[in-house]
Protein backbone atom coordinates (compact mmCIF):
# COMPACT_ATOMS: atom_id res chain seq x y z
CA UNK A 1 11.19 -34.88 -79.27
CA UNK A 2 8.61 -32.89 -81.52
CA UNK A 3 8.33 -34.70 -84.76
CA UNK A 4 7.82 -31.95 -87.85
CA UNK A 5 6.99 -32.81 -91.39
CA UNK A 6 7.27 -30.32 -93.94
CA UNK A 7 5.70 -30.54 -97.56
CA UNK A 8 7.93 -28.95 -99.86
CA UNK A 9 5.63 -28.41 -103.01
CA UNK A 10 7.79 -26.25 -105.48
CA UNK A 11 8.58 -27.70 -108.74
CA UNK A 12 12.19 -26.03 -108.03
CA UNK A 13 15.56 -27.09 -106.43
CA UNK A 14 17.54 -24.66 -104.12
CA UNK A 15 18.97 -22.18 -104.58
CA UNK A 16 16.63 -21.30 -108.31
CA UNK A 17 13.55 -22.10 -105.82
CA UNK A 18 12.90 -19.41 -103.24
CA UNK A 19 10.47 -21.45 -101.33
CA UNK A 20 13.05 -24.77 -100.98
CA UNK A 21 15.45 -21.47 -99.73
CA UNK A 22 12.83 -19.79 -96.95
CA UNK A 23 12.44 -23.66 -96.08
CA UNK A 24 15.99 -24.50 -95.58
CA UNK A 25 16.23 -21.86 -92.77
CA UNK A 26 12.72 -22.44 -91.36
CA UNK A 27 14.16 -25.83 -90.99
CA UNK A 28 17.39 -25.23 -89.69
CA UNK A 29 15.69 -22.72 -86.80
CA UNK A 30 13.41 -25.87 -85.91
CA UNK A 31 15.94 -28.53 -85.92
CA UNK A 32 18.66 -25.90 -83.41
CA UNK A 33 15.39 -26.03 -81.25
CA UNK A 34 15.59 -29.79 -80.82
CA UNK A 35 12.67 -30.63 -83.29
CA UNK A 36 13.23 -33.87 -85.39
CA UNK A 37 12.25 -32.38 -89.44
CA UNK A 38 11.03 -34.49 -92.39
CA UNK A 39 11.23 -32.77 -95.44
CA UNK A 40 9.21 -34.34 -98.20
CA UNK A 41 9.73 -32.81 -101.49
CA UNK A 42 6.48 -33.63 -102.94
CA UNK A 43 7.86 -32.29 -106.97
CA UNK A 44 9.36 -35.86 -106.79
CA UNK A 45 7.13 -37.92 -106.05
CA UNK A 46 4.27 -39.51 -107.69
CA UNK A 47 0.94 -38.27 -106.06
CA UNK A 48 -2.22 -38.26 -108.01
CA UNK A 49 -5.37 -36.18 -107.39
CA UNK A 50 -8.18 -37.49 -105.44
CA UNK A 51 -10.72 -39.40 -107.48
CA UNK A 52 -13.67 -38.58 -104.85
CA UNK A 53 -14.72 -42.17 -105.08
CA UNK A 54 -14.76 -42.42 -100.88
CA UNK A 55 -13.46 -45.94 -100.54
CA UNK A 56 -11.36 -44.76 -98.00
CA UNK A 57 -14.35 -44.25 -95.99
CA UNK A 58 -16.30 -47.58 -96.62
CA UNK A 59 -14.36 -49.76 -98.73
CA UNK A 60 -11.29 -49.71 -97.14
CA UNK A 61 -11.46 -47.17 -94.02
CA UNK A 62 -8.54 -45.36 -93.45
CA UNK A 63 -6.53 -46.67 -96.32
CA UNK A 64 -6.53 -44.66 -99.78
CA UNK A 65 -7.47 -47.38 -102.83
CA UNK A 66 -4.53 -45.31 -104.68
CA UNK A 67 -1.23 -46.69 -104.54
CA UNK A 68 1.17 -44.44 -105.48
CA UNK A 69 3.33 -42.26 -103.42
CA UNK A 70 0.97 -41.07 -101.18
CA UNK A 71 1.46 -43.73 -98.99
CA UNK A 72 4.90 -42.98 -97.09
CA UNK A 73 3.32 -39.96 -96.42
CA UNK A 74 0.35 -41.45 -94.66
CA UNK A 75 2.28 -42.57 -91.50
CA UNK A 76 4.17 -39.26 -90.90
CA UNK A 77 1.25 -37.65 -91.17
CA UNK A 78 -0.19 -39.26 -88.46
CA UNK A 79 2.29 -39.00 -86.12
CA UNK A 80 3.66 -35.67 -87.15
CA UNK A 81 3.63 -32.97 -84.24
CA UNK A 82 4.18 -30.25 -86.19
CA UNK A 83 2.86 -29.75 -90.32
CA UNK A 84 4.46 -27.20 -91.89
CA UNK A 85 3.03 -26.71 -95.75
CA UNK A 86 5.85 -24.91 -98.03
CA UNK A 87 4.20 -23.20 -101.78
CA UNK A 88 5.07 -20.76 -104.06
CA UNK A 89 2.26 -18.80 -104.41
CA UNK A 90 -0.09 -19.67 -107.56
CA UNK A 91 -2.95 -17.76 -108.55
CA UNK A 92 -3.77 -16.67 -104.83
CA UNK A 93 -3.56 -19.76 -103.34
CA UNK A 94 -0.92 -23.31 -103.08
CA UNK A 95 0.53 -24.59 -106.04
CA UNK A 96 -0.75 -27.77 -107.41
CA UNK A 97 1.17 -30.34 -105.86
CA UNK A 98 0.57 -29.32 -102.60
CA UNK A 99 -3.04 -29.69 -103.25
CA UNK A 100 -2.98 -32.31 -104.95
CA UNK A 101 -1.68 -33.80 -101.70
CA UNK A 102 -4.06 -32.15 -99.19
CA UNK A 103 -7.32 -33.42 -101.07
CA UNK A 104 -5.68 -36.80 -100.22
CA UNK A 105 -6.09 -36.51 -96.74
CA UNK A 106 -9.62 -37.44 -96.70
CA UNK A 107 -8.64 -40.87 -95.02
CA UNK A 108 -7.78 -39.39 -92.21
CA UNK A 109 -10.96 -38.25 -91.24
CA UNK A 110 -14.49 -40.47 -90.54
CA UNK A 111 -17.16 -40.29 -93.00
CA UNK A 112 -19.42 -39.03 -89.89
CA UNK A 113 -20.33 -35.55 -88.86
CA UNK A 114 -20.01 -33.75 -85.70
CA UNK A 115 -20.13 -30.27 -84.13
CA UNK A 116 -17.33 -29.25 -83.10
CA UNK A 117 -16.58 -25.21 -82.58
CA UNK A 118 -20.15 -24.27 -83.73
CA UNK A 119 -19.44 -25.69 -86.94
CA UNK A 120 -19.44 -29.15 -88.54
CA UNK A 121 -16.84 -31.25 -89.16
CA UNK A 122 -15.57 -34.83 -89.41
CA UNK A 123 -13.82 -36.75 -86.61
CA UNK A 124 -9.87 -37.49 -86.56
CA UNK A 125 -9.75 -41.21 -87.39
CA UNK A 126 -7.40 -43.01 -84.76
CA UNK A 127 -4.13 -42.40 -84.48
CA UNK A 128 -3.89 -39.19 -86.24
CA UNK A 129 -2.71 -36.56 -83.88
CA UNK A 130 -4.01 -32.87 -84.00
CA UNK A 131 -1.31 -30.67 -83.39
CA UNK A 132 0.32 -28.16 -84.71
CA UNK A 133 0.19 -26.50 -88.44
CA UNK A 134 2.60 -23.64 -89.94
CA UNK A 135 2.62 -22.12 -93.45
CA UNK A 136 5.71 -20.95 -95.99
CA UNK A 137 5.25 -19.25 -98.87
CA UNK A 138 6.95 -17.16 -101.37
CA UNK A 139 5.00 -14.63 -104.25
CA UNK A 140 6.45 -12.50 -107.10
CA UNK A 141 4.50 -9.31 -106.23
CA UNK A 142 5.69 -6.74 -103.75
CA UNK A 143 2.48 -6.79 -100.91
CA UNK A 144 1.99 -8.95 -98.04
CA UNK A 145 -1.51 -8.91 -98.80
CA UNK A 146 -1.29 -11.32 -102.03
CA UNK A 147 -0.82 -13.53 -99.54
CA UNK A 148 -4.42 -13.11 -97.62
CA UNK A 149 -6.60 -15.76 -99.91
CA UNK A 150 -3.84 -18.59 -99.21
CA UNK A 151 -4.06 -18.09 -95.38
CA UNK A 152 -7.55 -17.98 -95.00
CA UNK A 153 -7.60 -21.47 -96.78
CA UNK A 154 -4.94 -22.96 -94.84
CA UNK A 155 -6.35 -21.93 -91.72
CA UNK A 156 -9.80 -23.77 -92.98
CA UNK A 157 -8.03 -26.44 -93.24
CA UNK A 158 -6.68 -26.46 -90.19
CA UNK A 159 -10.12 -26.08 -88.58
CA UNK A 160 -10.86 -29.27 -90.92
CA UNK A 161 -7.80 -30.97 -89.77
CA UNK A 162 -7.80 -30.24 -85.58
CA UNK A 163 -5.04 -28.61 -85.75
CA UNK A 164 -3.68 -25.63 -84.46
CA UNK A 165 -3.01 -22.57 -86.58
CA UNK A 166 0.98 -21.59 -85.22
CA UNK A 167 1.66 -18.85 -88.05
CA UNK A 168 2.98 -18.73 -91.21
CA UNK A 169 6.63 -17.51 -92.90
CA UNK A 170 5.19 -14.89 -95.82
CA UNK A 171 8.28 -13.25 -98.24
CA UNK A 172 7.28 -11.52 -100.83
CA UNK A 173 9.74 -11.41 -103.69
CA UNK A 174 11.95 -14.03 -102.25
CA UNK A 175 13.31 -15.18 -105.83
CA UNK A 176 14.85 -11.84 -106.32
CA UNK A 177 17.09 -12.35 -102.99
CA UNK A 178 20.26 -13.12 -104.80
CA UNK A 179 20.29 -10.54 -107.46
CA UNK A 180 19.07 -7.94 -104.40
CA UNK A 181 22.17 -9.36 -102.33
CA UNK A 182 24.28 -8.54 -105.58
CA UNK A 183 22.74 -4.85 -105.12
CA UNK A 184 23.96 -4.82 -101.15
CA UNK A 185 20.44 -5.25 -100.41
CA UNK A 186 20.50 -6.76 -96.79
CA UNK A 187 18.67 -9.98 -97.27
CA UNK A 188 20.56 -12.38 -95.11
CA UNK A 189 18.78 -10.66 -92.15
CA UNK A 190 15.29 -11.69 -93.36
CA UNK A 191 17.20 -15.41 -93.86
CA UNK A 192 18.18 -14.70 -90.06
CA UNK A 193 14.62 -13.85 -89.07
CA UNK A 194 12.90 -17.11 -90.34
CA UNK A 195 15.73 -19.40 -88.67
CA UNK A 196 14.11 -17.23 -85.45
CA UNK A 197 10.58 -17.99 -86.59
CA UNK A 198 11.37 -21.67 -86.80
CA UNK A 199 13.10 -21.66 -83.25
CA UNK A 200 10.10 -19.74 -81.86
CA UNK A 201 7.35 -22.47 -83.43
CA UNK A 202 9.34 -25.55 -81.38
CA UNK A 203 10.07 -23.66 -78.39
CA UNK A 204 7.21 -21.45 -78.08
CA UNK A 205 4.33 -23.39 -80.27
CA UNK A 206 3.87 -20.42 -82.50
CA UNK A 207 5.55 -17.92 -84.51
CA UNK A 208 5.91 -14.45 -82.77
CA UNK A 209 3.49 -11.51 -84.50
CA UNK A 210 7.36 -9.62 -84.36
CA UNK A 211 9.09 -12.60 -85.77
CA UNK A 212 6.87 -12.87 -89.08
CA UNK A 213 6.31 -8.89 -89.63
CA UNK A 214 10.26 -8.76 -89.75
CA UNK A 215 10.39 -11.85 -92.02
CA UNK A 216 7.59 -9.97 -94.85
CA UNK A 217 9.58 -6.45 -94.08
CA UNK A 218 10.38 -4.23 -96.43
CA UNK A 219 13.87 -4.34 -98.57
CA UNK A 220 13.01 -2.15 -101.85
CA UNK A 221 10.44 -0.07 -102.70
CA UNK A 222 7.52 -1.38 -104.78
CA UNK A 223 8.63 1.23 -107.67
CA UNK A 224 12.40 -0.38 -107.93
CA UNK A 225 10.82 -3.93 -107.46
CA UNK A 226 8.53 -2.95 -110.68
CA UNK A 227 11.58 -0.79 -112.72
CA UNK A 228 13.65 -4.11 -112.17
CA UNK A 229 11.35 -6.74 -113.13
CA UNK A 230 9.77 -4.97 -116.30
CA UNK A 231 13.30 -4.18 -117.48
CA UNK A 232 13.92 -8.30 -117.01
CA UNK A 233 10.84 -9.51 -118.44
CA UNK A 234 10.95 -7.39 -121.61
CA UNK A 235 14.53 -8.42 -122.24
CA UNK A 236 13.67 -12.08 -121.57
CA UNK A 237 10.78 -11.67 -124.42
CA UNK A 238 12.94 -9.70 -126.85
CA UNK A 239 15.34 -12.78 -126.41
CA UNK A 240 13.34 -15.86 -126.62
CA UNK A 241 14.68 -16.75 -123.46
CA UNK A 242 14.96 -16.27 -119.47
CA UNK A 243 18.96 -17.13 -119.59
CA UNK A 244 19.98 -14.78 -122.90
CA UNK A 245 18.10 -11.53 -120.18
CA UNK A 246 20.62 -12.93 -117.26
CA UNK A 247 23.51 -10.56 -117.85
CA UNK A 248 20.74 -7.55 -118.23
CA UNK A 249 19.17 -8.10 -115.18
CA UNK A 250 22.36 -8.55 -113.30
CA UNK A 251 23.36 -5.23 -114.66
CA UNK A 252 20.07 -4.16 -113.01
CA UNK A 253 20.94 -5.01 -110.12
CA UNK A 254 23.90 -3.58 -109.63
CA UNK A 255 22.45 -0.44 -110.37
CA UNK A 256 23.64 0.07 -114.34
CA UNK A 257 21.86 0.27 -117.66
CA UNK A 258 19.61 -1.95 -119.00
CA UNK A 259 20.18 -2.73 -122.73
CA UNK A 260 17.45 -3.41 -124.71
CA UNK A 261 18.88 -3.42 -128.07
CA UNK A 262 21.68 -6.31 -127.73
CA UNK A 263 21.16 -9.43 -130.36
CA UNK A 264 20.20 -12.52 -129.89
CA UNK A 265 23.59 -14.07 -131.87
CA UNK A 266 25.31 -11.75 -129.64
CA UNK A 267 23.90 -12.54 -126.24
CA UNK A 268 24.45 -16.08 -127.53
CA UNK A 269 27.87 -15.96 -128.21
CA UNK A 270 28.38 -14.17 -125.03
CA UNK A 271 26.52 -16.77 -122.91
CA UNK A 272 28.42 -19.97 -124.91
CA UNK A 273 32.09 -18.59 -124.38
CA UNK A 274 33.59 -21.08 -122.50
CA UNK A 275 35.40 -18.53 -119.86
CA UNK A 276 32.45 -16.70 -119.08
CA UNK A 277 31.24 -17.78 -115.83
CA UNK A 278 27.26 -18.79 -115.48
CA UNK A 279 25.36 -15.62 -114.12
CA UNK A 280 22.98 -17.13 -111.24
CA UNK A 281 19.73 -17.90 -112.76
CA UNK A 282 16.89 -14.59 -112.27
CA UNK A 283 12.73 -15.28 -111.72
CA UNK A 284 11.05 -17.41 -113.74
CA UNK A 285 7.28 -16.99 -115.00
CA UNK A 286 6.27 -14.72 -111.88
CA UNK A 287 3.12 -13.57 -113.70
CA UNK A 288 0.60 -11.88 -111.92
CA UNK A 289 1.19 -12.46 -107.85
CA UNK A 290 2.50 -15.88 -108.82
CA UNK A 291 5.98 -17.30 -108.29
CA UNK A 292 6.92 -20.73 -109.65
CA UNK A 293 9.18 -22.08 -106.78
């Protein structure tokens, strides 16, 4: 049975976090497919950035001098089949906690170089397996191509690692999804497309060029995506608050007016009333192409 284990870096929960959501299915798709998943959601645990002091090369080889929680990872990462790294997209590239976490794989590599591909590298320390290596991520902004610094580095690290680059599940605007669903926006075949993608990766050993074009398609235009999220984040800063622009947004999204001029006692006493139900909770912070799940 192929042993996966995914690193779930976002800071978020399901359903607020679109990447933990793009995951679930990814998983799901895997697991129908006969694949045995670990997901490790790395926002709880205790990891600490490398200190670059190499003991784990001379001191103690193999073994990290940090002890934190770093090391239950260790052992399913050297046995794991398939890696599959999960990040909202920050600043171009993976979130911190996912990094922080890949800069702490340094033990399993030798200290010693060697050509390998017309390039140098270092040698898999024993038992680490090569394998297999797949990428999820989520962004704010509208274009596949925000997406184009953070592949390029996580096929370098494959390269790095000796493992094989199997594809990678790219949404853009993935936080919006519920709001868009409240629009009839068709997003639950985009959910269907990524179960496919992770069926494909166990049966197939990669993700079909078909299966991930579907997965970025398409479901508003870049203009609506940019009337819809201005109209939320000037709300949110009128308001002091992401949770007093809910009801605005929402309106968005159902295609009505946007108000602009409501107070903040009002908005408050609307939000504290104890029959009004909770509105599901909009983006958060998606500056620039970031997205904070």
């Amino acid at each position: 049975m192929t042993y996966v284990l995914a690193l779930n870096s976002s800071p978020n929960g399901a359903p607020r976090s679109g990447t933990a959501t793009i995951l679930k299915h990814f998983v799901e798709g895997m697991r129908e497919a006969g694949a045995n998943v670990d997901v490790v959601n790395l926002a709880e645990l205790k990891i600490s950035p490398c200190k670059g002091c190499m003991a784990c090369w001379w001191k103690t080889p193999g073994e990290c001098v940090q002890q934190d929680d770093m090391e239950q990872i260790y052992p399913k990462l050297r046995k794991a089949d398939v890696l599959v790294l999960a990040t909202p997209l920050y600043v171009d590239g993976m979130n911190a906690q996912l990094k922080a976490a890949v800069d702490r794989l340094i033990p399993l590599v030798e200290p010693f170089f060697e050509i390998r591909e017309e390039h140098c590298r270092h040698p898999k320390r024993e038992p680490s397996t090569g394998g297999r290596l797949a990428l999820v991520s989520v962004c704010g902004f509208h274009e596949l191509d925000n997406f184009d610094p953070l592949i390029a580095h996580v096929e370098a690290i494959c390269r790095n690692m000796g493992r094989e680059f199997s594809g990678a599940v790219l949404r853009p605007y993935a936080k919006v999804f519920p709001f868009l669903k409240m629009r009839g926006v068709e997003v639950d075949g985009v959910y269907r497309d990524v179960h496919k993608a992770g069926v494909e990766l166990i049966q197939d050993g990669k993700i079909s060029e078909e299966t991930m074009a579907r997965i970025g398609r398409d479901l508003v235009t870049r203009e609506e995506l940019v009337d819809g999220m201005n109209s939320f984040f000037k709300r949110s800063i009128q308001a002091g608050s992401v949770f007093r622009a809910t009801s605005n947004f929402v309106s968005w999204v159902k295609g009505g007016p946007i108000d602009l001029t409501q107070t903040h006692s009002s908005t408050h006493t609307t939000e504290t009333h104890p029959t009004t139900p909770p509105h599901p909770q909009p983006p958060t912070n998606d500056a620039s192409n970031q997205d904070t799940t």
